[in-house]
Protein backbone atom coordinates (compact mmCIF):
# COMPACT_ATOMS: atom_id res chain seq x y z
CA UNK A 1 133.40 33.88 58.26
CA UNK A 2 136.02 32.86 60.97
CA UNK A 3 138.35 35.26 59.17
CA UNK A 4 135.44 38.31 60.12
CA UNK A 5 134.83 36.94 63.88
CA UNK A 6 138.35 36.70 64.54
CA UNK A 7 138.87 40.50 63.47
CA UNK A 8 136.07 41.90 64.67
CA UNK A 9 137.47 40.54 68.12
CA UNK A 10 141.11 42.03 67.80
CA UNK A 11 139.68 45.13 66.82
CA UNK A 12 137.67 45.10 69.55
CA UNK A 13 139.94 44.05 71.79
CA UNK A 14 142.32 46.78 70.82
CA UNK A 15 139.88 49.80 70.63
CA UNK A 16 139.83 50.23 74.48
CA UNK A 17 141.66 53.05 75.76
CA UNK A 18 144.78 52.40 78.01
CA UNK A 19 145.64 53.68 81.27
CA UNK A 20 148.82 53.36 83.13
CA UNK A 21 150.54 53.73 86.69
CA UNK A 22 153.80 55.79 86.29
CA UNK A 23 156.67 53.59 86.00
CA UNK A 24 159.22 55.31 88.66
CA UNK A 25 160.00 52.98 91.40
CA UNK A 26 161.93 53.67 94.31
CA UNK A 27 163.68 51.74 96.56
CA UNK A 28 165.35 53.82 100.09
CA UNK A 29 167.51 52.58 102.61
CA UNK A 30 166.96 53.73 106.16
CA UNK A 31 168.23 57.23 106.94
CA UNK A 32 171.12 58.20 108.77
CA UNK A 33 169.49 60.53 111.63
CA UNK A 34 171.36 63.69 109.79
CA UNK A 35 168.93 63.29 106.74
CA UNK A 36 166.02 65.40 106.40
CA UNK A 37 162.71 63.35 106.10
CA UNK A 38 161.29 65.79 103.34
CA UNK A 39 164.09 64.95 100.87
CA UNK A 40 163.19 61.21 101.15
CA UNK A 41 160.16 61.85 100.83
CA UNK A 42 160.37 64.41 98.20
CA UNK A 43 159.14 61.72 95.62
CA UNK A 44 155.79 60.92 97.47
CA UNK A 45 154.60 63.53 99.77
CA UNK A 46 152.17 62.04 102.18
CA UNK A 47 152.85 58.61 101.25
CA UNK A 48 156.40 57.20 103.08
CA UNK A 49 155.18 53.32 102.37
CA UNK A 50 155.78 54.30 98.80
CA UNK A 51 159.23 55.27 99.46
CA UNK A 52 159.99 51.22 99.54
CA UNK A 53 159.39 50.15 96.01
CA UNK A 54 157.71 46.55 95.07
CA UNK A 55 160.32 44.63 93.31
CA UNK A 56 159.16 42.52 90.58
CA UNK A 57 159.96 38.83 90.89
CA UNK A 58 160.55 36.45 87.76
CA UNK A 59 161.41 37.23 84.59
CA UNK A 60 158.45 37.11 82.63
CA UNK A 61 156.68 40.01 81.66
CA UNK A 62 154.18 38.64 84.18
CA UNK A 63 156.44 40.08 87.45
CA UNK A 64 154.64 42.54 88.92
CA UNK A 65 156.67 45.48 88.86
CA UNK A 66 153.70 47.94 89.66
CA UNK A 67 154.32 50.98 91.41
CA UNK A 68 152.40 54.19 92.68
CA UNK A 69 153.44 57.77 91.89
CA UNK A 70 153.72 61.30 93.01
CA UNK A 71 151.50 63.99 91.93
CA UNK A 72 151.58 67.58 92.40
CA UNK A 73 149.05 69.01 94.80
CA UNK A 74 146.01 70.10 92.75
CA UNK A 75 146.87 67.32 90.52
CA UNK A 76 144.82 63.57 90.73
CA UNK A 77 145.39 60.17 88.85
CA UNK A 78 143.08 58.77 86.92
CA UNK A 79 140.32 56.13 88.26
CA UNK A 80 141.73 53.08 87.64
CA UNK A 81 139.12 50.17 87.79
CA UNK A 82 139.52 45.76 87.10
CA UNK A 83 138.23 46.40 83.85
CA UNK A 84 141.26 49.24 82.85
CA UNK A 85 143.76 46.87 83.86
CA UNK A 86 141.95 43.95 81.29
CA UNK A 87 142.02 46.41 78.67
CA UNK A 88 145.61 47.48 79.35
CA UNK A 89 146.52 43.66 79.64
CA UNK A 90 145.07 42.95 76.28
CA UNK A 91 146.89 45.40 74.64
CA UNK A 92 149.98 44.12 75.99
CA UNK A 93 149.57 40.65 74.99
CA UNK A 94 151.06 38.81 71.57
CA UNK A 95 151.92 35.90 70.58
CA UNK A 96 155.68 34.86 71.42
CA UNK A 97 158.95 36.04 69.56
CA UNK A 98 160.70 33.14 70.20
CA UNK A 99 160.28 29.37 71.02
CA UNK A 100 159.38 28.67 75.06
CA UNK A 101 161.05 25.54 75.22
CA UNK A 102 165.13 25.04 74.94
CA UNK A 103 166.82 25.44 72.24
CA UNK A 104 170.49 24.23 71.08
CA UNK A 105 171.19 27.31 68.77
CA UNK A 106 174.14 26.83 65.93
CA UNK A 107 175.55 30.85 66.06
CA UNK A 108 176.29 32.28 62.68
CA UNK A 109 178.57 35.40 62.34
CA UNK A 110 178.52 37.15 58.89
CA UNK A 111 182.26 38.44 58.92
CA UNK A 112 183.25 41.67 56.89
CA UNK A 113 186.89 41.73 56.55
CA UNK A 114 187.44 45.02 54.36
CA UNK A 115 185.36 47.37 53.13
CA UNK A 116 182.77 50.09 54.22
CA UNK A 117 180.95 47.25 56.14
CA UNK A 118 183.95 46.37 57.65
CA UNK A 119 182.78 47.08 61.56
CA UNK A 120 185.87 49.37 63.84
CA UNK A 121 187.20 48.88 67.26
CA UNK A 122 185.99 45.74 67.17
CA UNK A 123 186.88 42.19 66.19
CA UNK A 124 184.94 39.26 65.11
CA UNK A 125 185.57 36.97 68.44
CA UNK A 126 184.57 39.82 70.52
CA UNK A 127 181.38 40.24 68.50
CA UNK A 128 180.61 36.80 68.52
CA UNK A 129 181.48 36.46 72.63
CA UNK A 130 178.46 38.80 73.10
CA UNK A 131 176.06 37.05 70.51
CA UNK A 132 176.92 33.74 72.64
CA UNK A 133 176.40 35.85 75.80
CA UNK A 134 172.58 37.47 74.24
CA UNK A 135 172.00 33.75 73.57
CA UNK A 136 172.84 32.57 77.13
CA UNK A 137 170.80 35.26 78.77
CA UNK A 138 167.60 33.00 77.71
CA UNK A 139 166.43 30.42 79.77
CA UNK A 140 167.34 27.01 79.00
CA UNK A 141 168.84 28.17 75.73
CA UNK A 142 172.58 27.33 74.38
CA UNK A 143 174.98 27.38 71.35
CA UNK A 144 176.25 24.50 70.29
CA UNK A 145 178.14 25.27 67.47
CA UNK A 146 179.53 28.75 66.25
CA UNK A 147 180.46 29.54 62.42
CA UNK A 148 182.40 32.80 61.53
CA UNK A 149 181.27 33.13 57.90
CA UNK A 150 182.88 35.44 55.58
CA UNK A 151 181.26 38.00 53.27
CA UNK A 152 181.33 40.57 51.03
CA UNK A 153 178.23 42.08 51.24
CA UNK A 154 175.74 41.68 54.67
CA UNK A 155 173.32 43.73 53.18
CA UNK A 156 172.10 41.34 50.39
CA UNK A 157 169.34 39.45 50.09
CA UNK A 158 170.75 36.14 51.75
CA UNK A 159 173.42 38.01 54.08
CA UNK A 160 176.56 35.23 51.71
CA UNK A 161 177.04 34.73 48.25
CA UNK A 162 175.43 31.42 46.39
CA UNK A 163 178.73 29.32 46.82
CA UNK A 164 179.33 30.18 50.51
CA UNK A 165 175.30 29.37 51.45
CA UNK A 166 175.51 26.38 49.97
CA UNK A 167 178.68 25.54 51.74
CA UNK A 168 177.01 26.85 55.25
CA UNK A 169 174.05 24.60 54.63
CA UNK A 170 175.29 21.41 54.22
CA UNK A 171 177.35 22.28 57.72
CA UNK A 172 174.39 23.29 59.30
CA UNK A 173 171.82 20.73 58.04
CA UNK A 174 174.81 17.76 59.21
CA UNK A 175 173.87 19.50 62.81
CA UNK A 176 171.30 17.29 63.91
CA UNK A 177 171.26 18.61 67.20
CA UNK A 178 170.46 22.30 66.23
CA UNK A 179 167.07 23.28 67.02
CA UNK A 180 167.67 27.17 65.90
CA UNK A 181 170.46 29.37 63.88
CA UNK A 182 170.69 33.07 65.50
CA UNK A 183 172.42 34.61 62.95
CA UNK A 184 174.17 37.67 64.26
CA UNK A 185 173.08 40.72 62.34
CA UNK A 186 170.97 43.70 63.27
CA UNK A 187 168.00 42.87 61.13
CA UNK A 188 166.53 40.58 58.69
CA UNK A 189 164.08 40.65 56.59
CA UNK A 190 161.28 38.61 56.79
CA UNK A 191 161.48 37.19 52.85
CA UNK A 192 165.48 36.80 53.48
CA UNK A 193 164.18 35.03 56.97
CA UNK A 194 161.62 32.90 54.81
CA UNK A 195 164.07 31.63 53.09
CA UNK A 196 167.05 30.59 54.93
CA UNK A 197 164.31 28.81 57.23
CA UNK A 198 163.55 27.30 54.28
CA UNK A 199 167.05 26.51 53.33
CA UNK A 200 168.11 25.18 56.64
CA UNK A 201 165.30 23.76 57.93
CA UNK A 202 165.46 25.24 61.32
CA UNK A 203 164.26 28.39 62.92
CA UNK A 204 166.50 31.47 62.01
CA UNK A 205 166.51 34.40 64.39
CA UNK A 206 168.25 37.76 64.04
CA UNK A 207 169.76 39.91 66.73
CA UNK A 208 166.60 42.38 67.15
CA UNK A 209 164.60 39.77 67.59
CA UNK A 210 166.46 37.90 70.35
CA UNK A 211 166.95 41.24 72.12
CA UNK A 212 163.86 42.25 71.89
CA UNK A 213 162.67 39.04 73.57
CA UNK A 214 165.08 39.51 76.67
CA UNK A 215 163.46 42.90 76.91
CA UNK A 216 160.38 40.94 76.74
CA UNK A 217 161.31 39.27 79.71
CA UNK A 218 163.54 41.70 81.77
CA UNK A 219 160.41 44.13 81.83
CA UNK A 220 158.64 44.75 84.74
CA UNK A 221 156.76 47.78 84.94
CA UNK A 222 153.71 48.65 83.06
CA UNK A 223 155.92 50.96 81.16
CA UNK A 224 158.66 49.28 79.80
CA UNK A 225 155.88 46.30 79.08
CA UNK A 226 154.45 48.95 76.72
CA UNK A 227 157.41 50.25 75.30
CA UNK A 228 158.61 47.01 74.47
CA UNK A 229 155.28 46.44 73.25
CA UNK A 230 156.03 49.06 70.90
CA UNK A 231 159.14 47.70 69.78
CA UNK A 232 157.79 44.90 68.47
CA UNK A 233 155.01 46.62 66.17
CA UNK A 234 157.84 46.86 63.31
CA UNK A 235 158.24 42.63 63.58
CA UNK A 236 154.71 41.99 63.45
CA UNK A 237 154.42 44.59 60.41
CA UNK A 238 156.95 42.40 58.72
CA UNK A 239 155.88 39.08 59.64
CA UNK A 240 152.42 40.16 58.22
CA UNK A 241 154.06 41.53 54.68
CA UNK A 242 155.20 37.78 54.51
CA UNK A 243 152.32 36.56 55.24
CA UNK A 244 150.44 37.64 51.40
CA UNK A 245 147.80 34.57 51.71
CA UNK A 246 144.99 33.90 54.11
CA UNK A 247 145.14 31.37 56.23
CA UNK A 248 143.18 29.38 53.66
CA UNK A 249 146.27 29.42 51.21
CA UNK A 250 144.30 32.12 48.85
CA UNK A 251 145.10 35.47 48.08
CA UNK A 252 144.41 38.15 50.47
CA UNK A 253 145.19 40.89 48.91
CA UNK A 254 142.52 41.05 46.38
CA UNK A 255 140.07 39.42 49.15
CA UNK A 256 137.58 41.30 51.13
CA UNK A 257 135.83 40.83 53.96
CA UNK A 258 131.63 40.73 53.65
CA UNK A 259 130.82 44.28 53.09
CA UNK A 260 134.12 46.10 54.74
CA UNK A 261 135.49 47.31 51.46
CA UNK A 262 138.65 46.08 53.13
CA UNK A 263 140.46 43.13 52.60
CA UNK A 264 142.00 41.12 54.91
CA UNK A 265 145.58 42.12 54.94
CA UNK A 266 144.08 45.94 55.03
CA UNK A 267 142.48 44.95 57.90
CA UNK A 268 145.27 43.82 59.80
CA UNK A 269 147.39 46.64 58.69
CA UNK A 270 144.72 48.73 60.60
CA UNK A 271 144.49 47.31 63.48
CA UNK A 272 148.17 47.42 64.10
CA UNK A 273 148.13 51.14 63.33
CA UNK A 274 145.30 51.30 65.77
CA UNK A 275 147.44 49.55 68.34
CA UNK A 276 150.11 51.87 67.75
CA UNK A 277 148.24 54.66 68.25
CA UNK A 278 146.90 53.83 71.70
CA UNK A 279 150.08 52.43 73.06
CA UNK A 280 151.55 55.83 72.36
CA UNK A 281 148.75 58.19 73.48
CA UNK A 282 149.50 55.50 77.08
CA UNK A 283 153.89 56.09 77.08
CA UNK A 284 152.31 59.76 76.57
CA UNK A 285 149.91 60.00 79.59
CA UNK A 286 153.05 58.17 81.73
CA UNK A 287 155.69 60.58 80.17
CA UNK A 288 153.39 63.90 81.55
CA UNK A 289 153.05 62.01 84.48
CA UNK A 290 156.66 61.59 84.76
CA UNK A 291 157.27 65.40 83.89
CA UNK A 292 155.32 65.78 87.25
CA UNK A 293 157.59 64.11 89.56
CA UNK A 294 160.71 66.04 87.44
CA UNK A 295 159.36 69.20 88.41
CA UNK A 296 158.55 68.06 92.04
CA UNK A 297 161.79 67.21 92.65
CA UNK A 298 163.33 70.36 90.90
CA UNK A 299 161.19 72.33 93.22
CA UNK A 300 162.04 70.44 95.71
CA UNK A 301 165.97 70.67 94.99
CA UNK A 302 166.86 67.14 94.99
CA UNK A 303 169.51 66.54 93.36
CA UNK A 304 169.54 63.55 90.88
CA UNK A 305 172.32 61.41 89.44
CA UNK A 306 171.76 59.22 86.63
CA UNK A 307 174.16 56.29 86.21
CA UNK A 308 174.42 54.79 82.72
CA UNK A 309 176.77 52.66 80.64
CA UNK A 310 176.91 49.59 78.65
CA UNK A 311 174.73 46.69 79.79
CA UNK A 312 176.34 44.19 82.10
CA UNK A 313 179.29 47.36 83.59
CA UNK A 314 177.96 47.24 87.16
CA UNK A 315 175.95 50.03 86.92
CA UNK A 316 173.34 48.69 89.75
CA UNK A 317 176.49 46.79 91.92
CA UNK A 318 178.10 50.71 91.68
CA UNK A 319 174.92 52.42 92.99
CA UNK A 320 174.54 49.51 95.85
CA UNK A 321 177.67 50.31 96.92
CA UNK A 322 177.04 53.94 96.83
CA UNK A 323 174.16 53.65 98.93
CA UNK A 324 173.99 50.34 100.63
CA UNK A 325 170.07 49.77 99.46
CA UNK A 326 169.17 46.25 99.70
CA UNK A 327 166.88 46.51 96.97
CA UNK A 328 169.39 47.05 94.11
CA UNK A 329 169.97 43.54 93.05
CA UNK A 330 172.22 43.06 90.48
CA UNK A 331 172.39 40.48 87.85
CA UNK A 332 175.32 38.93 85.94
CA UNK A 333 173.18 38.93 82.90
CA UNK A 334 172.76 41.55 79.80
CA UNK A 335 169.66 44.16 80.17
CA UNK A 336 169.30 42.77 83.44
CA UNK A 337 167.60 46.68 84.03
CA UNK A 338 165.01 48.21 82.21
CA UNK A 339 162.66 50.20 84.38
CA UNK A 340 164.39 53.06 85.85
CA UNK A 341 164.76 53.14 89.55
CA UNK A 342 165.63 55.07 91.62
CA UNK A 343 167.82 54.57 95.21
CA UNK A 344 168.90 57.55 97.75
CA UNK A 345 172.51 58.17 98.99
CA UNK A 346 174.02 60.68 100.68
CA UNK A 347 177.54 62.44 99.84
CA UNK A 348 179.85 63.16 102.44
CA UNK A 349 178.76 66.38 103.28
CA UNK A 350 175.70 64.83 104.26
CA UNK A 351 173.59 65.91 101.44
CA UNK A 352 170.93 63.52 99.88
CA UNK A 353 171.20 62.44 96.73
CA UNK A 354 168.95 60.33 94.26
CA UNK A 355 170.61 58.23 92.24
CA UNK A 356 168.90 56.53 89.09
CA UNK A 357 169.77 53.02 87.66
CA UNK A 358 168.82 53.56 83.75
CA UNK A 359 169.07 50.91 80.63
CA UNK A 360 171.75 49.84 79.85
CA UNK A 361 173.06 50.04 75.82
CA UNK A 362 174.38 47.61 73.51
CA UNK A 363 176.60 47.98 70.11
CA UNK A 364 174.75 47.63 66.82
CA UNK A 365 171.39 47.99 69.63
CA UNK A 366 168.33 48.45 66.97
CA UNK A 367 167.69 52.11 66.72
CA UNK A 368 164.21 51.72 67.18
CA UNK A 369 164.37 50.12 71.03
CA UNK A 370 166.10 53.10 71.88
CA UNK A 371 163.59 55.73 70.38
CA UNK A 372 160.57 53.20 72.07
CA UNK A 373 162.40 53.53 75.29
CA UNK A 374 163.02 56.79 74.46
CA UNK A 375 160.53 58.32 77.48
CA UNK A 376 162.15 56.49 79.85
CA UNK A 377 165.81 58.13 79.15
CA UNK A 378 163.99 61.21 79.42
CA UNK A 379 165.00 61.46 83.00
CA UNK A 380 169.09 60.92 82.21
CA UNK A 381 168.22 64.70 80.59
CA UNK A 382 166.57 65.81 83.46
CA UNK A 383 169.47 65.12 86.01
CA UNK A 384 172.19 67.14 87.29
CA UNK A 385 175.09 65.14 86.73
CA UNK A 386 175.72 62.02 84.69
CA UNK A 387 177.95 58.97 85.56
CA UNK A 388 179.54 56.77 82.68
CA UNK A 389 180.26 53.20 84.28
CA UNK A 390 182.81 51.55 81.86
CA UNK A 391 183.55 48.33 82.28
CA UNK A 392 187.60 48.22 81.88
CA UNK A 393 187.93 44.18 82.04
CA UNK A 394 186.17 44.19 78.78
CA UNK A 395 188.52 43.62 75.54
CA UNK A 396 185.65 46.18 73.71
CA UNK A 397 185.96 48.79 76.33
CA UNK A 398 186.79 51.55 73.68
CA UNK A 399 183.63 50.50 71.51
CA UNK A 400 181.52 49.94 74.80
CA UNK A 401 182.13 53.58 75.12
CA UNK A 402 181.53 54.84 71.75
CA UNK A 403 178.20 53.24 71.68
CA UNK A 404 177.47 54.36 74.79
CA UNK A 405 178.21 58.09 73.68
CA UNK A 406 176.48 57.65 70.65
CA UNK A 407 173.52 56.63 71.70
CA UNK A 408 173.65 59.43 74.49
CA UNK A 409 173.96 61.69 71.88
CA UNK A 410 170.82 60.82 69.60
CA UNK A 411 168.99 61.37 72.86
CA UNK A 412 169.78 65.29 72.58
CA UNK A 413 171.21 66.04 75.77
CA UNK A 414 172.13 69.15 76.87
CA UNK A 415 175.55 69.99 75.88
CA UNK A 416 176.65 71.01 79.73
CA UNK A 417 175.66 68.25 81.45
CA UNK A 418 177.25 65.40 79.08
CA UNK A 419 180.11 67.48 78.87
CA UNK A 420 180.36 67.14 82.75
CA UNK A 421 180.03 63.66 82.91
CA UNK A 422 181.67 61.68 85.47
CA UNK A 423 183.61 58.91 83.84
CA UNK A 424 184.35 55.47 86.21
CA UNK A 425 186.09 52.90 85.44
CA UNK A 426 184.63 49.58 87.31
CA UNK A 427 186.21 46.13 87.88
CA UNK A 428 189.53 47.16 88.60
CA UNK A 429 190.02 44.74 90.42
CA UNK A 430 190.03 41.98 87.44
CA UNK A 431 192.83 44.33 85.91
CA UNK A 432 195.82 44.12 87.92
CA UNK A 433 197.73 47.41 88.09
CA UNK A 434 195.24 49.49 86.26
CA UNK A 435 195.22 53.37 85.99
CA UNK A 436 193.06 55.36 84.09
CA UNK A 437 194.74 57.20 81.01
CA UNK A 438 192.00 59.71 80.32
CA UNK A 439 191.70 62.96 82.61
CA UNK A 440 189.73 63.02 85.29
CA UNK A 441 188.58 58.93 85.01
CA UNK A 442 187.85 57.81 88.43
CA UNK A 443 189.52 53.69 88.79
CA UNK A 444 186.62 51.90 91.00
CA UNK A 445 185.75 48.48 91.77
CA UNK A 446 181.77 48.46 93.16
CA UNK A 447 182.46 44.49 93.70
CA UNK A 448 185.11 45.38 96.00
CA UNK A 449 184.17 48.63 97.54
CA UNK A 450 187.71 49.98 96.18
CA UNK A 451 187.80 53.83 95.37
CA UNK A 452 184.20 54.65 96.67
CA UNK A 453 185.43 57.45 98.79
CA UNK A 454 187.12 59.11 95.79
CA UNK A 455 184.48 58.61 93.56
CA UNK A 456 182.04 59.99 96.21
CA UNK A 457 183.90 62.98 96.76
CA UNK A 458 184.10 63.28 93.31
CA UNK A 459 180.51 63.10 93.24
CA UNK A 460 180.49 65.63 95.92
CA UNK A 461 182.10 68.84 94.08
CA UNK A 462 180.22 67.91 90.56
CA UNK A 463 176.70 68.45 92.29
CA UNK A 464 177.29 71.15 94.31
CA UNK A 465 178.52 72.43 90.44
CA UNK A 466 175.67 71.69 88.77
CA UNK A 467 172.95 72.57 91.29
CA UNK A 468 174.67 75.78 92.23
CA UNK A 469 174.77 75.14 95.87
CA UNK A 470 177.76 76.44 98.20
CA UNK A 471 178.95 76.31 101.87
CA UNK A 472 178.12 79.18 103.76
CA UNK A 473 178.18 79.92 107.62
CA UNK A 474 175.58 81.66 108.95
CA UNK A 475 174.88 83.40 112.10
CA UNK A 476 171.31 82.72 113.67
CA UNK A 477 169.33 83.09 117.18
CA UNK A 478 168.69 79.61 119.23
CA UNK A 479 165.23 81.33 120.09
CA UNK A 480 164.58 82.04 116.65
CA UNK A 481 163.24 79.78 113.74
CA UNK A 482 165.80 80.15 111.45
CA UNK A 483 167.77 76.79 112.52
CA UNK A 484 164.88 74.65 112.35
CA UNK A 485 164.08 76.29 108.61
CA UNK A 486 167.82 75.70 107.56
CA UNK A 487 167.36 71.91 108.70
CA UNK A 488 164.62 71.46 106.50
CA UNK A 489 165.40 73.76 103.37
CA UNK A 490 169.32 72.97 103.55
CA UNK A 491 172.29 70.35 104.31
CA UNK A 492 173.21 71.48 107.93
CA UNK A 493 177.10 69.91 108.32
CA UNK A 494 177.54 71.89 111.62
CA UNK A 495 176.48 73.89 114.39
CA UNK A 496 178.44 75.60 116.43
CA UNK A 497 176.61 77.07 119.63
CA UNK A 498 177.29 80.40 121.58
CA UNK A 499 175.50 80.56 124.59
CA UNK A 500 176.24 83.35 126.07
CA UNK A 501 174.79 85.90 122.81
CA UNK A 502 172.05 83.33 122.42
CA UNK A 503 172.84 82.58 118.94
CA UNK A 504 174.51 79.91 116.70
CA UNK A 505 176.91 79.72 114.17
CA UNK A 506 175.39 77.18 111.02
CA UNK A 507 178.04 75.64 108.62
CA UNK A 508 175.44 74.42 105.70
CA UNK A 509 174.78 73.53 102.28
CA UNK A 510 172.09 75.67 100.44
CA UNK A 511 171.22 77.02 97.37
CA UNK A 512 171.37 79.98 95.79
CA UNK A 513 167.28 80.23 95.28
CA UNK A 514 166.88 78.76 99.42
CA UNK A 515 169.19 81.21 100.60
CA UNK A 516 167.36 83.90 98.60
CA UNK A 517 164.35 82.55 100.58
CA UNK A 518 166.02 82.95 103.96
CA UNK A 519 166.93 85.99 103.36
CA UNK A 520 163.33 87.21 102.59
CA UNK A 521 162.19 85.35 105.39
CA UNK A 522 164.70 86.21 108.20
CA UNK A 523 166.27 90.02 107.68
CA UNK A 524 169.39 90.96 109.53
């Protein structure tokens, strides 16, 4: 009977229909007095206290990372009331992925020396560096031994063959200080985890599972909370396939519940699918939501530059130094960012910019985080020009990069703009005498402030590019409206006054649709 209460109550509990605030935050430094006000506040109109976004404190999923959003004019949220936010709370919660208190990990590295599983570009001490450095990103969590094993064969059952597991046992079970064994592959299954818990006697986690858990925790917004929250639907369908007994120790497959027809695993099974379905029909009412403020600010001809490259490059220390916002506060930590924010700038022809601080990526990152964050990346394909940050300093640079690409490219990008992309190289400045071989790279260091100007010129010519906007000089009368329109619809770099024919000559910035409009609106 407590088997039918307590799913009667999770269904219930999961049958309420979620609402969410879009997840877009952004966070403005004060204008120069050459900046137009409407491109600042070209994200929301009418509203320039939500220019300042609320930065989420903590890392817990419990930081409140909330934000408001911009709608079109016609267009209105929905009512959000104290009983939506239960409901969307409930669906968010589970039950842990990992241990809360701290644990002294032993690190186990399945080494492939030759092969088809034989990983490239890479080597084993660089993969294990950035297991150790996943492991360190959780609190009070350390390794205190590391084991590079080798095999034949990671895809079997046990990951090693029988002699070499029985070898690897005895030298972790003489650990008495390990608490936990991450063993660094992608995935396990949960019978193979099963039994090397069994084996060991300690808690064995893989690598999906201890990312997942810093995404867990990095997550702020109400979006990334439920895309993470859709991540982890594929663990708990696992975990439950290993469950195959009721919590009574008796079968549960052939066992049904009074009168459902269903038994208990079947009912389980259904309410995750139910979950499922109502977290995505939520990342779906954010993502149209989203599509709103894309199309405001394409009608609004801001341009937007999306910075993205391996986790831990300097992609938020690059945009602070681009723009000098206080509120990019970067993190010496892996997936420090996963909402997408965005921070203005302006180039040095005095145009505004938006630039937007995206995810970063990881090698051998679990395909399915990137298609559950896949609505947030939506707005790296809705930019105009894209910015790899590469961090040079790093002995995996080359594979960085690949992955990087890679995963770019599963996200179907137009060809044009990720052909443009602006490559950087960041941390220059831990590589004495370093200069880029590949064409075009641009050497920075955002720590620093070294190379900024290039890069920003750099920066400069690749929007104008992309947004088809050019420099033109046009004549207009001082009693006229036309200079107070080209202030607001365009980048006005000068004005040069002649008094005695009453008119002006206007150096600006403008597109090609804007100048179509002045045009229309102000005949020679």
């Amino acid at each position: 009977m407590w088997t039918l209460r307590a799913a009667v109550r999770l269904g219930a509990a999961l049958s309420r229909v979620v609402r969410s605030r879009p997840a877009l935050r952004v966070a403005l430094p004060p204008p120069p007095t050459f900046c137009p006000d409407r491109a600042l506040a070209a994200l929301h109109p009418g509203d320039p206290g939500a220019l300042q976004g609320r930065r989420g404190g903590g890392r817990g999923p419990g930081a409140d990372g909330r934000s408001g959003g911009a709608v079109l004019a016609g267009e209105e949220e929905e009512p959000e009331d104290a009983e939506n936010e239960e409901e969307e709370e409930e669906l968010l919660r589970s039950e842990p992925l990992l241990p809360a208190e701290a644990q002294r990990v032993c690190l186990v590295h399945p080494e492939v020396k030759w092969g088809p599983g034989k990983p490239q570009l890479t080597r084993a001490e660089w993969q294990v560096a950035e297991a150790r450095a996943l492991v360190h990103t959780l609190d009070h969590w350390s390794v205190v031994e590391t084991m590079v094993v080798p095999t034949k064969m990671p895809d079997r059952k046990l990951i090693f063959g029988k002699g070499t597991l029985e070898h690897l046992t005895e030298k972790i079970r003489a650990l008495s200080e390990v608490t936990a064994v991450f063993l660094n592959v992608e995935r396990m299954s949960a019978s193979t985890k099963k039994e090397l818990e069994a084996v060991w006697g300690v808690q064995v986690f893989d690598r999906f599972t201890v990312v997942l858990h810093i995404f867990r925790c990095n997550a702020r917004t109400k979006e990334a909370r439920l895309q993470v929250a859709l991540a982890e639907l594929p663990v708990l369908r696992s975990n439950l396939k290993n469950v195959g007994a009721r919590p009574d120790g008796r079968g549960a497959s052939s066992r049904y519940i009074m009168g459902s027809g269903e038994s208990f695993m079947q009912v389980r099974q259904r309410l995750l699918k139910e979950k499922e379905m109502k977290i995505r029909q939520a990342l779906e009412r954010l993502r149209r939501k989203r599509q709103l403020l894309g199309r405001q600010r394409q009608r609004r001809e801001f341009p937007v530059v999306s910075v993205v490259g391996y986790t831990n490059s300097g992609k938020t220390t690059l945009i602070k130094a681009l723009t000098g916002d206080a509120a990019a506060q970067p993190r010496d930590q892996l997936f420090a960012t996963l909402d997408v924010t965005a921070h203005a700038g302006w180039l040095p022809c005095r145009m505004a910019v938006l630039y937007m601080d995206t995810i970063g990526f990881l090698s051998q990152l679990p395909h399915g985080l990137i298609e559950s964050f896949s609505a947030t990346l939506e707005d790296v394909a809705r930019s105009d020009v894209i910015v790899h940050v590469r961090d040079v300093s790093h002995p995996e640079r080359e594979l960085q990069k690949a992955s990087v690409l890679s995963a770019l490219r599963g996200l179907r990008l137009p060809a044009p703009l990720l052909d443009s992309a602006l490559e950087v190289h960041n941390k220059v400045d831990l590589v004495p005498g370093y200069s880029p071989s590949e064409p075009g790279a641009l050497a920075v260091s955002a720590h620093l402030g070294l190379g900024l100007e290039q890069l920003k010129a750099a920066l400069e010519d690749a929007v104008l590019r992309a947004t088809g906007r050019r420099v033109l000089t046009l004549r207009v009368r001082l009693a006229g409206p036309q200079l107070s329109w080209l202030h607001q619809e365009a980048t006005v770099q000068d004005v040069q006054v002649v008094p005695e024919a009453g008119v002006a000559d206007v150096t600006a910035i403008i597109s090609n649709s804007a100048y179509g409009r002045f045009r229309k609106l102000f005949p020679e």
